[in-house]
Protein backbone atom coordinates (compact mmCIF):
# COMPACT_ATOMS: atom_id res chain seq x y z
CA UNK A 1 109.09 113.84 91.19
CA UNK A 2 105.40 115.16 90.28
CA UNK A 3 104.16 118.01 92.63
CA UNK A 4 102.55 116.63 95.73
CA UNK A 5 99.32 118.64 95.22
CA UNK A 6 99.06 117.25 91.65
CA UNK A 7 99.22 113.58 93.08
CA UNK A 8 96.90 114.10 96.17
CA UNK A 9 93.65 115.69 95.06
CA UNK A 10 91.99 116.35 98.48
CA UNK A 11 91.48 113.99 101.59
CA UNK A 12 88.61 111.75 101.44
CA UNK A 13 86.54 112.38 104.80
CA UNK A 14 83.03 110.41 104.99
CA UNK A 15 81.76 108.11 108.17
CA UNK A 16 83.60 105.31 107.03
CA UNK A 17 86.60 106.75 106.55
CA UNK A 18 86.75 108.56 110.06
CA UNK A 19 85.83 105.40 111.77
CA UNK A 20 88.75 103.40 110.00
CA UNK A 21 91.15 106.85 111.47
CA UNK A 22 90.00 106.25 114.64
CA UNK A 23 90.32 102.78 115.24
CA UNK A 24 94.05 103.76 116.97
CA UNK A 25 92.34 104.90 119.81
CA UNK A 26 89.42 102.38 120.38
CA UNK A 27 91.01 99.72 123.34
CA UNK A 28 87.28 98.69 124.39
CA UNK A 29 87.42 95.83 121.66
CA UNK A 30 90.03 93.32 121.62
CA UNK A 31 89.82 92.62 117.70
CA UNK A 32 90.41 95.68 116.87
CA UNK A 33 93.65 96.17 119.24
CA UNK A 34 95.75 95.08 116.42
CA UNK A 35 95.10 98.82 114.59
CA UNK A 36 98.09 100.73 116.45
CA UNK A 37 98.90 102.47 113.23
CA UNK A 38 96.33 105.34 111.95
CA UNK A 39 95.27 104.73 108.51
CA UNK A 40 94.15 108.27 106.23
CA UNK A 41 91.95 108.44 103.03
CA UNK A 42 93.09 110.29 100.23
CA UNK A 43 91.19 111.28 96.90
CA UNK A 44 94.27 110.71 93.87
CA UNK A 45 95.26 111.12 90.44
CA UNK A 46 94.61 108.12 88.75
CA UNK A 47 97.57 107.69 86.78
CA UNK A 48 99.45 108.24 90.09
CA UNK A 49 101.45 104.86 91.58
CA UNK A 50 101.33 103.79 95.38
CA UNK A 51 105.64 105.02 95.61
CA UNK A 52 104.36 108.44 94.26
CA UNK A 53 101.25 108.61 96.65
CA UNK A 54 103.92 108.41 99.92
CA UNK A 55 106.32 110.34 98.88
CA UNK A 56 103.37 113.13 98.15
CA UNK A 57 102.24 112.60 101.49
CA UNK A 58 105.28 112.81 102.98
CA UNK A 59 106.01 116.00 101.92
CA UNK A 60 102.45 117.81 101.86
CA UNK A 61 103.00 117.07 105.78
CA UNK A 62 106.32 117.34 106.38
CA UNK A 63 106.14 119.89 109.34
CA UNK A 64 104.44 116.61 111.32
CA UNK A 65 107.19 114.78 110.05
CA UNK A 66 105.34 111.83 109.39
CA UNK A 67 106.48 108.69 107.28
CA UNK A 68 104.35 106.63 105.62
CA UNK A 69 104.25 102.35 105.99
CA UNK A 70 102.11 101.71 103.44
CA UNK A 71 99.66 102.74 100.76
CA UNK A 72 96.50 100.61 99.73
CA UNK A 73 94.89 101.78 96.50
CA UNK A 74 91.76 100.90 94.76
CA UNK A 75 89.62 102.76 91.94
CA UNK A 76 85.53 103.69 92.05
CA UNK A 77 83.48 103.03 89.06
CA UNK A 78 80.47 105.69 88.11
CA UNK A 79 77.44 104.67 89.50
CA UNK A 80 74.32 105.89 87.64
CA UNK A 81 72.32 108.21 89.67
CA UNK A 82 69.70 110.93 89.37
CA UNK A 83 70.12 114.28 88.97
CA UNK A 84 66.37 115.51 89.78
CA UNK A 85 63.25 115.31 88.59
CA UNK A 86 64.13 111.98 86.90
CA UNK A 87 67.08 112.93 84.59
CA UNK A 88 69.73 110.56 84.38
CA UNK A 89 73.47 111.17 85.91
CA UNK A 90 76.51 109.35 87.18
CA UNK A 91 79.00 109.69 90.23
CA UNK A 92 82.10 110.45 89.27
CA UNK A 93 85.01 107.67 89.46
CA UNK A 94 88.12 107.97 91.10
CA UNK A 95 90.81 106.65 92.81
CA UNK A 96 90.89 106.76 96.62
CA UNK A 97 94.76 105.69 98.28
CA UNK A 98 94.48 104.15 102.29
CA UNK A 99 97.47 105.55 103.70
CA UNK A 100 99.31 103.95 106.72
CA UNK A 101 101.41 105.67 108.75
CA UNK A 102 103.70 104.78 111.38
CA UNK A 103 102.97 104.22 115.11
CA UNK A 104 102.15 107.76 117.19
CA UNK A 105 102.46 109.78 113.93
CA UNK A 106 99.32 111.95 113.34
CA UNK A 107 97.69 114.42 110.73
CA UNK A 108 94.74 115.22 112.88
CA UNK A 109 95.51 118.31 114.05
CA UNK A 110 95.24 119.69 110.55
């Protein structure tokens, strides 16, 4: 087994991301209802599979003693931006993991 910090680069925290965390506790809209299970955002390795991701997870938090469901992956490309006063750049790429977890289990308080 790789070492879990090696794996899991850092926790991906943006407005989207929180929003998709906190759709456990929105009961106002019926559609959304359906979302019982908290879902987390993690920045990867890139060579790093989805059965490697959990069990990294897993133990980073084991003192919550959470277990994972499932694990979503999906890569970003660079996107060509500027770095000031005109001169060209580009966004790094990546590989963000959408972790599942089960029912009532938590890493908020983190």
């Amino acid at each position: 087994m790789k070492d879990p910090y090696t794996v899991i680069i850092s926790r991906h925290i943006t407005e989207k991301t929180t929003v998709l965390e906190q759709l456990k506790n929105s009961e106002s809209n019926l559609s959304v209802a359906r979302f019982k299970r908290p879902k987390y955002v993690f920045m990867v390795d890139p060579l790093a599979n989805k059965a490697e991701i959990a069990e990294a997870v897993e133990a980073i938090y084991k003192n919550e003693k959470i277990n994972v469901v499932g694990v979503n992956t999906l890569r970003t490309k660079r996107k060509p931006k500027r770095r000031g006063r005109g001169r060209p750049g580009a966004t790094a790429a990546g590989k963000k993991a959408i972790v599942t977890l089960e029912e009532g289990d938590s890493i908020d308080n983190i």
